[in-house]
Protein backbone atom coordinates (compact mmCIF):
# COMPACT_ATOMS: atom_id res chain seq x y z
CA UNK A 1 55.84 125.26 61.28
CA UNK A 2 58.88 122.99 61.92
CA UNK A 3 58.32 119.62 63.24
CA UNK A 4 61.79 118.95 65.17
CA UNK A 5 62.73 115.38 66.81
CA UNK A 6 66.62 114.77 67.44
CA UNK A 7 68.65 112.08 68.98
CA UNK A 8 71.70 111.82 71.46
CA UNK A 9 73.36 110.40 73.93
CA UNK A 10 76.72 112.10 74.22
CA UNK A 11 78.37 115.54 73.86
CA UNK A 12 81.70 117.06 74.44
CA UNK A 13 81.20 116.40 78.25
CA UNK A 14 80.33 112.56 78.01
CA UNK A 15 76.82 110.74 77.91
CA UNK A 16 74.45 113.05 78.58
CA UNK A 17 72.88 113.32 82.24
CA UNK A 18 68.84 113.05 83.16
CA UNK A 19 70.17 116.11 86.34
CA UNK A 20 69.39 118.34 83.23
CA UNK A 21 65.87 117.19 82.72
CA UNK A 22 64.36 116.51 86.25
CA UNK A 23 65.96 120.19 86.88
CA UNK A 24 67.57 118.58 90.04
CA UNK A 25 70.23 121.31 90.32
CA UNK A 26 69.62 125.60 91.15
CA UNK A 27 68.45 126.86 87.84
CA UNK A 28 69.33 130.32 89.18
CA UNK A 29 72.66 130.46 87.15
CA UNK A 30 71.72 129.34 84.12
CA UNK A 31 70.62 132.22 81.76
CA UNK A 32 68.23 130.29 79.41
CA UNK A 33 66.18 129.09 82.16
CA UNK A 34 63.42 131.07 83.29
CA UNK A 35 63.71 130.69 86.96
CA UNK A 36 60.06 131.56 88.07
CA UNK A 37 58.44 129.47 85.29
CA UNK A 38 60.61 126.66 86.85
CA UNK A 39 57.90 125.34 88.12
CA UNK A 40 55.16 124.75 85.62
CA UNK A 41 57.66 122.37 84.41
CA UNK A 42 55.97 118.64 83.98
CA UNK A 43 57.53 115.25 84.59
CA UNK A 44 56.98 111.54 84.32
CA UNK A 45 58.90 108.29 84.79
CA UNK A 46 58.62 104.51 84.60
CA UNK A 47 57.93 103.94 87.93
CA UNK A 48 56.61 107.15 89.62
CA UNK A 49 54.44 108.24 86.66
CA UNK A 50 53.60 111.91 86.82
CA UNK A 51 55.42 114.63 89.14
CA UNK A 52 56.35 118.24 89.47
CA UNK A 53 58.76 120.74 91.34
CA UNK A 54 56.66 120.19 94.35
CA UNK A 55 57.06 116.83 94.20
CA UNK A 56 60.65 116.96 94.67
CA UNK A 57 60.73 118.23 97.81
CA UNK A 58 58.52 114.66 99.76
CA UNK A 59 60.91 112.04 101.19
CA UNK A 60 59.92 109.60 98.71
CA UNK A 61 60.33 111.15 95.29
CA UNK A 62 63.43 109.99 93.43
CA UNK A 63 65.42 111.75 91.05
CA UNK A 64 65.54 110.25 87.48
CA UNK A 65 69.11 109.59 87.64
CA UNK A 66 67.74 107.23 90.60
CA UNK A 67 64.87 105.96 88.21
CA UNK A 68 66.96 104.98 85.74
CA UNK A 69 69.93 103.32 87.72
CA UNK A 70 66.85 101.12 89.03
CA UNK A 71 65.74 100.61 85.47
CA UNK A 72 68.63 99.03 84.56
CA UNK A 73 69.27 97.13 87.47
CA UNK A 74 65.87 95.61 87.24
CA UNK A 75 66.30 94.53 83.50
CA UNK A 76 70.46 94.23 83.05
CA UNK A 77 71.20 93.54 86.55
CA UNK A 78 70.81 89.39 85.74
CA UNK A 79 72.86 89.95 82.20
CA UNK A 80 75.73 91.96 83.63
CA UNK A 81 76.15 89.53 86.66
CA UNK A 82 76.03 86.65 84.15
CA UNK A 83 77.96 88.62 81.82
CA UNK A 84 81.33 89.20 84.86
CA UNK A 85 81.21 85.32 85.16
CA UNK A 86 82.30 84.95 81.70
CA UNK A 87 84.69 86.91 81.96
CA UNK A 88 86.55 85.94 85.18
CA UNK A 89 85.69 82.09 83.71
CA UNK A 90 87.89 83.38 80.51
CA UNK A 91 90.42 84.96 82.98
CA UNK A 92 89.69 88.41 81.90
CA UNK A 93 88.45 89.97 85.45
CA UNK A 94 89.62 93.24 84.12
CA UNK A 95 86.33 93.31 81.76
CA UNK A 96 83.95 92.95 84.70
CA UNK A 97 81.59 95.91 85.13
CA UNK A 98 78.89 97.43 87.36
CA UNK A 99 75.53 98.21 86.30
CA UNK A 100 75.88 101.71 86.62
CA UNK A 101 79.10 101.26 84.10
CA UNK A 102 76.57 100.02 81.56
CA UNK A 103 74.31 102.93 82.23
CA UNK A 104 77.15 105.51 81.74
CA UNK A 105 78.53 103.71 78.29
CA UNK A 106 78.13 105.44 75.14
CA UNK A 107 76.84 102.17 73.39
CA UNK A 108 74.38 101.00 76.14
CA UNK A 109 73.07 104.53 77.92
CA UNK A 110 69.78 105.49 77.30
CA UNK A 111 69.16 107.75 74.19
CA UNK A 112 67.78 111.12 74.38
CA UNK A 113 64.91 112.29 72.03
CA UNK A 114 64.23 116.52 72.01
CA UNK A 115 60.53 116.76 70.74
CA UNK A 116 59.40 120.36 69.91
CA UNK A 117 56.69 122.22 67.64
CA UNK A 118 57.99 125.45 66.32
CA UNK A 119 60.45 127.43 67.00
CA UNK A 120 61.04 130.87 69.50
CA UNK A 121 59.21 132.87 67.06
CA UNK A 122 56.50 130.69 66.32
CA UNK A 123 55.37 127.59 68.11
CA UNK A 124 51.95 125.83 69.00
CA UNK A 125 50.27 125.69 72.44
CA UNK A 126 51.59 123.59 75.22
CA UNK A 127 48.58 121.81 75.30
CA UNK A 128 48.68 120.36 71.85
CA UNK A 129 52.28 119.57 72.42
CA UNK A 130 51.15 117.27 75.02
CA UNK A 131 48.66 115.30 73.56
CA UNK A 132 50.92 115.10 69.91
CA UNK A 133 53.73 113.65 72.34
CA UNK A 134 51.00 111.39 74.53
CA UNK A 135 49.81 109.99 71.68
CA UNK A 136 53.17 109.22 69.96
CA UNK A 137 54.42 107.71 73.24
CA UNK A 138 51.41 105.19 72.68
CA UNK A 139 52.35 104.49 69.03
CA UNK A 140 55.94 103.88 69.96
CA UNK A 141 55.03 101.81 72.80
CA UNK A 142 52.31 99.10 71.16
CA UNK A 143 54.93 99.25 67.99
CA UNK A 144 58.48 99.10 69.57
CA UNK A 145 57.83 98.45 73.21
CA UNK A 146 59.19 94.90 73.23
CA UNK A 147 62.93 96.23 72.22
CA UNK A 148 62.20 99.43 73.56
CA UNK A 149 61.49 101.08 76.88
CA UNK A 150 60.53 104.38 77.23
CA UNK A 151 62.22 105.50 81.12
CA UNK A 152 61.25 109.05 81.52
CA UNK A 153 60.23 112.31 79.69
CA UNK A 154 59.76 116.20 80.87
CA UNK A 155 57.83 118.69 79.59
CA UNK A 156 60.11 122.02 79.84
CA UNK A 157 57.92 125.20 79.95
CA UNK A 158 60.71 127.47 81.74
CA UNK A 159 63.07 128.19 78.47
CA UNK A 160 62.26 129.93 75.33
CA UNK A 161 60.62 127.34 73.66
CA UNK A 162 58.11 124.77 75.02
CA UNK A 163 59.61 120.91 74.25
CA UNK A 164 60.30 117.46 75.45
CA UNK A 165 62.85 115.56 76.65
CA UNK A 166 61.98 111.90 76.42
CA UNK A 167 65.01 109.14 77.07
CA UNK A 168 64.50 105.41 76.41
CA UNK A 169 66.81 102.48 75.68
CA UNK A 170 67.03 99.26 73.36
CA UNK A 171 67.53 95.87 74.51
CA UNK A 172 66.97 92.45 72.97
CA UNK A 173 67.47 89.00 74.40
CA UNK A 174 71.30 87.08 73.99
CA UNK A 175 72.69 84.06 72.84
CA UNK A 176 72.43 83.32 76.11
CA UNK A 177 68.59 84.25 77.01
CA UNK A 178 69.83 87.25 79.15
CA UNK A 179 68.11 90.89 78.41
CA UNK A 180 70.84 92.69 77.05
CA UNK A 181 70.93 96.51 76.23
CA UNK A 182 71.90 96.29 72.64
CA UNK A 183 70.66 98.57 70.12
CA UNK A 184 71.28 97.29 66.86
CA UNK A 185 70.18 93.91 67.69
CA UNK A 186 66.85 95.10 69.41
CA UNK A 187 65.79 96.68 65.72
CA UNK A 188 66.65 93.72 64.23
CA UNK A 189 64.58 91.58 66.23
CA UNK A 190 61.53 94.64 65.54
CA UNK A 191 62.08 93.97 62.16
CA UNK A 192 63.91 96.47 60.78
CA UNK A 193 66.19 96.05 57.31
CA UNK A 194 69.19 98.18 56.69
CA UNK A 195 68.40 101.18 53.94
CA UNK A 196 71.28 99.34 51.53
CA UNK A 197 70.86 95.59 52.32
CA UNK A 198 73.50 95.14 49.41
CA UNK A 199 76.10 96.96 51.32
CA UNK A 200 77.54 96.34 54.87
CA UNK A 201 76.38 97.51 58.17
CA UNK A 202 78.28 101.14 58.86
CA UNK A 203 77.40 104.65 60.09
CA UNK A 204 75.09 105.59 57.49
CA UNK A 205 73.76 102.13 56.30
CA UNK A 206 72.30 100.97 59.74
CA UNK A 207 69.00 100.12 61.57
CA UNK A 208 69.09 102.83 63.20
CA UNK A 209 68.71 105.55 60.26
CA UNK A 210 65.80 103.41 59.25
CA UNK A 211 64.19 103.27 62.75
CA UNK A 212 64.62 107.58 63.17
CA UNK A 213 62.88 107.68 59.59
CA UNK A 214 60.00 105.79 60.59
CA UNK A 215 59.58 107.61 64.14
CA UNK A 216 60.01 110.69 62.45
CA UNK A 217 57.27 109.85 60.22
CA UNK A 218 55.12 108.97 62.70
CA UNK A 219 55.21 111.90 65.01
CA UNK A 220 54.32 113.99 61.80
CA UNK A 221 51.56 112.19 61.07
CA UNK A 222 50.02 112.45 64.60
CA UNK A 223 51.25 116.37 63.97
CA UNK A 224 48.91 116.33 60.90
CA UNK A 225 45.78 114.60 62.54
CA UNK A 226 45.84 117.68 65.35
CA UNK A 227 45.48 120.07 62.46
CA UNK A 228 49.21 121.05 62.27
CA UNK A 229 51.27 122.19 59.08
CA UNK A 230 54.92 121.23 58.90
CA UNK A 231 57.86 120.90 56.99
CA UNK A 232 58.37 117.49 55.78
CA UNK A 233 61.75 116.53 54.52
CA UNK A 234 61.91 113.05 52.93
CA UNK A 235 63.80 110.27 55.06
CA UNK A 236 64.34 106.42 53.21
CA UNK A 237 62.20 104.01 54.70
CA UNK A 238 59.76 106.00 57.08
CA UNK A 239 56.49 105.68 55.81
CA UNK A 240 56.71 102.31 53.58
CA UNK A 241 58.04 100.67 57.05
CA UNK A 242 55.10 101.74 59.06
CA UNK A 243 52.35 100.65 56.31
CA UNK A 244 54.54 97.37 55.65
CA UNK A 245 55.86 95.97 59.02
CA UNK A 246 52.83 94.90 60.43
CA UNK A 247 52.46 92.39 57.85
CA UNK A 248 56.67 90.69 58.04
CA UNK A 249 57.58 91.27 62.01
CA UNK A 250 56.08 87.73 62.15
CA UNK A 251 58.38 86.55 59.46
CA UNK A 252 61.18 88.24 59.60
CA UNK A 253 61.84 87.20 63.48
CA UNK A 254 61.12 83.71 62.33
CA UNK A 255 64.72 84.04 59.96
CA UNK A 256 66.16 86.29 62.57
CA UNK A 257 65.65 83.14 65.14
CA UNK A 258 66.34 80.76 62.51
CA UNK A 259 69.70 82.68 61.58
CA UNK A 260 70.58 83.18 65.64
CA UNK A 261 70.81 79.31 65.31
CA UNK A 262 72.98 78.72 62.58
CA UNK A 263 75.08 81.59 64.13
CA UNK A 264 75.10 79.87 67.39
CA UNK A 265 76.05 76.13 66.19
CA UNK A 266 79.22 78.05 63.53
CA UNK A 267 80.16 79.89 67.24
CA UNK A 268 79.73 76.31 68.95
CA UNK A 269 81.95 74.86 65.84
CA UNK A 270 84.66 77.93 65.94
CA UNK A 271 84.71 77.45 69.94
CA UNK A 272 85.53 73.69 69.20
CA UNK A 273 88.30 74.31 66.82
CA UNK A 274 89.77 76.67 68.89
CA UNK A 275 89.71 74.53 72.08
CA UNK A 276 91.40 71.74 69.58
CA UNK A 277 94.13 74.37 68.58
CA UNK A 278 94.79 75.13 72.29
CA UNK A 279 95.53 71.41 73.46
CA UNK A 280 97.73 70.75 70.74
CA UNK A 281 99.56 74.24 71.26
CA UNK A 282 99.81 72.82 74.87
CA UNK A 283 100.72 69.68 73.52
CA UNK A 284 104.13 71.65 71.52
CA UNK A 285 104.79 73.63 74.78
CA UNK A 286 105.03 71.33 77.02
CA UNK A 287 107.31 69.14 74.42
CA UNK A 288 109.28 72.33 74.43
CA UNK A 289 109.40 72.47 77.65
CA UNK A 290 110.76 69.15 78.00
CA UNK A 291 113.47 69.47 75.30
CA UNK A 292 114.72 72.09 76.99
CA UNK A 293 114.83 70.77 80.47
CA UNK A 294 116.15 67.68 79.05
CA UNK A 295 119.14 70.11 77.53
CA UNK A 296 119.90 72.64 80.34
CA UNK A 297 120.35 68.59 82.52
CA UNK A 298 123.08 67.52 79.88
CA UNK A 299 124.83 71.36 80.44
CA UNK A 300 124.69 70.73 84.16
CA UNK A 301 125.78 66.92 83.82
CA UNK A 302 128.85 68.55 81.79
CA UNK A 303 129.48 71.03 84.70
CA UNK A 304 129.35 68.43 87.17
CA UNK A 305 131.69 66.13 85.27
CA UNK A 306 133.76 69.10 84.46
CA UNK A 307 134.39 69.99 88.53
CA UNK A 308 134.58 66.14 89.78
CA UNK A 309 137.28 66.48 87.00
CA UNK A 310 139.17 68.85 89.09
CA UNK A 311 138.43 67.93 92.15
CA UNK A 312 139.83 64.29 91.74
CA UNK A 313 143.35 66.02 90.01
CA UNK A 314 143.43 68.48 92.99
CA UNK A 315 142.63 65.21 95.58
CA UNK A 316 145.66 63.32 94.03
CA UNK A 317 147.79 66.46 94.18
CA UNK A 318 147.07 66.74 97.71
CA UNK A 319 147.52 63.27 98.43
CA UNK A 320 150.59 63.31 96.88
CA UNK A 321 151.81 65.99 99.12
CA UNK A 322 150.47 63.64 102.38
CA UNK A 323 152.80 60.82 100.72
CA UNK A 324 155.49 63.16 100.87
CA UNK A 325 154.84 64.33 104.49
CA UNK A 326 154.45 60.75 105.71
CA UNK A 327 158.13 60.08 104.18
CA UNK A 328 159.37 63.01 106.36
CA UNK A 329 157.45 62.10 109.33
CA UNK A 330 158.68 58.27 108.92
CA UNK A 331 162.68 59.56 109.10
CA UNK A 332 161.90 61.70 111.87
CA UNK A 333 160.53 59.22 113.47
CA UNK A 334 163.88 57.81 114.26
CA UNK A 335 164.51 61.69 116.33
CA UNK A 336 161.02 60.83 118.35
CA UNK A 337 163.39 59.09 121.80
CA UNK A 338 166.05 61.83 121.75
CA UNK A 339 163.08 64.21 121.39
CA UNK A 340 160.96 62.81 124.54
CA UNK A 341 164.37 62.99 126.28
CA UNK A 342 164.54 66.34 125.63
CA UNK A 343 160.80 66.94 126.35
CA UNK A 344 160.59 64.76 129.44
CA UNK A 345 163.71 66.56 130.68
CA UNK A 346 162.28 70.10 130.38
CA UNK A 347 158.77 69.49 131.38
CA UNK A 348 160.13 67.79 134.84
CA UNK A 349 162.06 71.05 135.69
CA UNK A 350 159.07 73.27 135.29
CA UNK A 351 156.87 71.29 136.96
CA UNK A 352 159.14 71.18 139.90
CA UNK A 353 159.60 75.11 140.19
CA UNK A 354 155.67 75.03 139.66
CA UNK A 355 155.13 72.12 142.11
CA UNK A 356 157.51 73.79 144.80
CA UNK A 357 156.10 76.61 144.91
CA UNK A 358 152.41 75.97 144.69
CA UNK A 359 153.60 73.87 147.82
CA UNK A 360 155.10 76.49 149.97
CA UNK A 361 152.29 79.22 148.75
CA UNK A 362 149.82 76.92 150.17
CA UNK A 363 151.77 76.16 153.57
CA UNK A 364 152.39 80.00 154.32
CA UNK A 365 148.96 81.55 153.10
CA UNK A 366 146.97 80.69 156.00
CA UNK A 367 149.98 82.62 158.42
CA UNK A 368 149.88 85.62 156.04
CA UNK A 369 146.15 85.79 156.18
CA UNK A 370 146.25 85.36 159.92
CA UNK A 371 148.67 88.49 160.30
CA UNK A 372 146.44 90.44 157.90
CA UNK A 373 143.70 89.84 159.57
CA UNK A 374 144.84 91.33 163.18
CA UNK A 375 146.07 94.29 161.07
CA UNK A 376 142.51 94.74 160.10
CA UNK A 377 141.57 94.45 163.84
CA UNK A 378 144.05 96.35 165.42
CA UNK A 379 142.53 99.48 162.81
CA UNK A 380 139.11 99.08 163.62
CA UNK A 381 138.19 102.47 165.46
CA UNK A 382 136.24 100.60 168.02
CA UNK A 383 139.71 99.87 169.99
CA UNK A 384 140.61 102.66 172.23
CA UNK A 385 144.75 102.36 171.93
CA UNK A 386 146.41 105.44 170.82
CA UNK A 387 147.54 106.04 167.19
CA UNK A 388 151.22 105.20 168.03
CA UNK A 389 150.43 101.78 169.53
CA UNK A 390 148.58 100.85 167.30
CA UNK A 391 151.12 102.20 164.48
CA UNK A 392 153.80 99.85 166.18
CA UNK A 393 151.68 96.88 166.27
CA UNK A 394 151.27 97.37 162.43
CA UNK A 395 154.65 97.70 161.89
CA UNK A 396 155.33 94.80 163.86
CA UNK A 397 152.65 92.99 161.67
CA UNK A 398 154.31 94.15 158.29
CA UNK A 399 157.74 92.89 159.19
CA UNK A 400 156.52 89.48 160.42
CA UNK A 401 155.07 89.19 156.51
CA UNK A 402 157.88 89.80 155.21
CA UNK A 403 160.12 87.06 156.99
CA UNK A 404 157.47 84.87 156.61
CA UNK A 405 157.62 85.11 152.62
CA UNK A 406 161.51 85.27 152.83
CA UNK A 407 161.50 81.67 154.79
CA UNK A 408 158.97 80.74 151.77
CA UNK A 409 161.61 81.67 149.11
CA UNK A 410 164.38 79.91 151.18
CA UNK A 411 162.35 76.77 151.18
CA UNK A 412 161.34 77.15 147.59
CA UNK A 413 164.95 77.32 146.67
CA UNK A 414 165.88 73.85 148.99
CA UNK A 415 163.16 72.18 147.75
CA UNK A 416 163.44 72.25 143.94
CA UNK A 417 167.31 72.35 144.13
CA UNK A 418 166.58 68.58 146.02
CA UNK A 419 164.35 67.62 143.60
CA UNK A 420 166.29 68.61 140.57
CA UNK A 421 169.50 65.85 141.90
CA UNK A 422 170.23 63.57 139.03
CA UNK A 423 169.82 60.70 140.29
CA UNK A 424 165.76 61.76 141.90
CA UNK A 425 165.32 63.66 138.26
CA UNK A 426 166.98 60.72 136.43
CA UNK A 427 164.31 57.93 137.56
CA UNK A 428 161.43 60.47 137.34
CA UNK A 429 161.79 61.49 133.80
CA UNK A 430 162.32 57.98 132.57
CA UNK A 431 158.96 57.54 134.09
CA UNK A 432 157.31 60.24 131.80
CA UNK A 433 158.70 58.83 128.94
CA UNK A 434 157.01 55.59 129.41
CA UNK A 435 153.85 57.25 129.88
CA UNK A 436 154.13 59.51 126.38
CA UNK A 437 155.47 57.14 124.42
CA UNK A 438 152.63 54.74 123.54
CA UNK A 439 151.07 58.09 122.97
CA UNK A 440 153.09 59.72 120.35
CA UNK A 441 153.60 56.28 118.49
CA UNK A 442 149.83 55.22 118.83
CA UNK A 443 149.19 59.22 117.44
CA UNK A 444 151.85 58.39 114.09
CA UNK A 445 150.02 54.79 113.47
CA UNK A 446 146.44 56.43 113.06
CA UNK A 447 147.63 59.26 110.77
CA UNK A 448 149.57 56.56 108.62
CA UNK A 449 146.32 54.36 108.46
CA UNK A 450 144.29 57.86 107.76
CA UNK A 451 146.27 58.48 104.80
CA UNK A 452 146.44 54.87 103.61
CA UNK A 453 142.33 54.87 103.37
CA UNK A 454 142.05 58.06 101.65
CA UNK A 455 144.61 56.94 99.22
CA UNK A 456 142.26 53.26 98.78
CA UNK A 457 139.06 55.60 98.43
CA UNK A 458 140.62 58.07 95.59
CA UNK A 459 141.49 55.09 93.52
CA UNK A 460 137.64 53.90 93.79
CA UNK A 461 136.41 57.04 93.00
CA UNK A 462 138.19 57.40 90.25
CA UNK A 463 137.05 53.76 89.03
CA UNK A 464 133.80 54.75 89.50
CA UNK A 465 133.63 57.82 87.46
CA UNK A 466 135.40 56.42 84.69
CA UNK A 467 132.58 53.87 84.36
CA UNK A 468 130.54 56.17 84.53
CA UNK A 469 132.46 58.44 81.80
CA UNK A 470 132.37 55.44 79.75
CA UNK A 471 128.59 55.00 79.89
CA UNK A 472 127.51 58.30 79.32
CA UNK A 473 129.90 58.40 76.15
């Protein structure tokens, strides 16, 4: 009879999932599964121990999905919160996980073991099943149980063949003293040696192949003491590890602790070296840094000297041109009496058509107003006179208007032709004229000063920057 017991924990779909095992999904569509025998199904767990398909229905039976999500926040929960403080301290926040993350990882998800005696044409009873597989589980759990944890197991009796589906997981404790799901390390710390130790670690010269020997050997032998006969194909390491590691688990975790501290002080040493490397690399930057900020001033210095440059040859163009304006402005200066003459002259005879006129508007307005007024009145329907009266009086009204703003024209015309006699305009303009001319000569002074201090302030500025060309040179 074949002996068969496999391991897993991923498949073309991803890490497997305990749904398949705890049958918490409708069987109907599935052809291997036998629905009706669906029930004689067995299961057990860390925390809930023994249940079946009844059991699934109560309020408080949880699913072993659920189990082992608590599982592992129970044991890892402390590790992986430790573990996402590291990593935000080392600015990496991207490598922060959950614990269900760490469930679902290839590396760290519990490992699936298929237990099974026979095969669909021949296969031994259920019950011996059992106690092979209770007894095992005991084995594996006074040998291994420090580094690893058996979560849950079912007993399938609704396909072809009866067999088991037991998952467990490896931890072992970090540099740090945190549990930490980690297989390799875990059989390390049990003891185990690596089938080659004269060649490296890799897929096929691992703990691991030694730790499925000696498990495999095990089970067969418990096969053997229920009276079975199986197939035995020889595995490295099985046997001679289970007679021998009783006697060096004590020793060998003495060098494995021994070696974890020489590891830890050469990380310590490494971690020193490269915080060393770091300040100096600083150190260079921020030199860099420097240099080049030091550089990029001198450019801008250049670009500053560069535009005062033009400025102060555009400033002595332009005050140049203000030299040459002031010339003009000091020859006309000679034209500034006949000009007020001519000025004063022209302004007076506006001012006295304005004046006049203004006058006479504001005499007359009231009377115009007045007759306006009683043409308003005379309109209003309230007065009872007949359309033609009242048309006359209008009429009346409109011609007295217009006599009264001929007599206003006539007296404009008097009054500005009186006020426009030479000798009346004469004495009045020469009065303007001494009121503008302090003015207009006070007015040429200021801009002649204006230009004189501009010109005083160029030549210091240009002073100044050729000290300062000098010094920077």
């Amino acid at each position: 009879m074949k002996g068969t017991r496999h391991n897993g924990r991923s498949g073309k779909n991803g890490v497997y999932n305990p749904l398949h095992n705890d049958r918490r999904f409708n069987p109907e569509h599935s052809e291997h599964i036998d629905n009706e025998r669906v029930r004689q199904n067995i299961y057990w767990d860390c925390y809930q121990g023994y249940t079946t398909m009844e059991d699934q229905g109560k309020e408080n039976n949880f699913s072993f999905e659920q189990i082992e999500l608590a599982f592992y926040e129970e044991h890892y929960g402390n590790y992986v919160m430790k573990q996402n403080e590291r990593h935000v301290k080392a600015r990496h926040p991207d490598r922060c996980k959950e614990v269900e993350d760490v469930w679902k990882n290839k590396k760290t998800c519990p490992e699936e073991s298929i237990y099974q005696l026979g095969t669909i044409d021949e296969h031994a009873s259920v019950e011996t099943l059992i106690l092979v597989f209770d007894e095992f589980k005991k084995e594996f759990d006074k040998r291994f149980g420090s580094n690893v944890h058996i979560i849950d197991w079912s007993l399938h009796m609704d396909e072809a063949t009866p067999h088991i589906h037991e998952r467990h997981v490896f931890d072992a404790t970090n540099r740090y003293g945190e549990i930490e799901p980690k297989q390799e390390t875990a059989l390390e710390e049990l003891g185990f040696e690596l089938p080659d130790p004269e060649k490296k670690r890799s897929k096929t010269n691992n703990r691991k192949v030694v730790f499925d020997s000696a498990c495999r050997t095990m089970f067969l032998d418990i096969c053997k003491r229920h009276g079975l006969e199986l197939d035995e194909e020889p595995s490295y390491g099985g046997r001679k590890y289970l007679e021998k590691q009783d006697y060096i688990r004590m020793k060998q975790k003495e060098e494995i602790a021994n070696q974890q501290e020489t590891i830890l002080m050469q990380i310590d040493k490494v971690n020193e070296n490269r915080l060393e490397l770091a300040k100096q690399s600083r150190y260079v930057r921020a030199n860099e840094e420097i240099i080049q900020s030091q550089e990029e001033k001198i450019k801008q210095q250049d670009t500053e000297f560069a535009n005062n440059s033009d400025r102060i040859f555009k400033q002595g163009d332009l005050i140049e041109e203000q030299r040459e304006e002031l010339k003009q402005l000091t020859v006309r200066i000679e034209d500034v009496e006949t000009l007020l003459d001519e000025v004063s002259s022209e302004a007076y005879d506006k001012a006295v058509e304005k004046v006049a006129k203004e006058a006479m508007l504001a005499t007359r307005r009231d009377d115009i107003r007045l007759a306006e007024d009683s043409k308003k009145w005379i309109q209003d329907p309230k007065h009872k006179a007949s359309k033609r009266e009242k048309d006359y009086a209008i009429k009346r009204l409109d011609g007295l208007i217009r006599k009264i703003e001929t007599a206003m024209e006539k007296v404009v015309i008097r009054i500005t032709k009186q006020l426009k006699q030479p000798e009346k305009k004469k004495a009045v303009v020469e009065e303007i004229k001494k009121e503008v001319k302090p003015s207009i000569r006070e007015r040429l002074a200021q801009n002649v000063a204006k230009i004189q201090r501009e010109e005083a302030e160029r030549k210091q500025l240009n002073k100044g920057k050729s000290c300062s060309s000098d010094l920077e040179l």
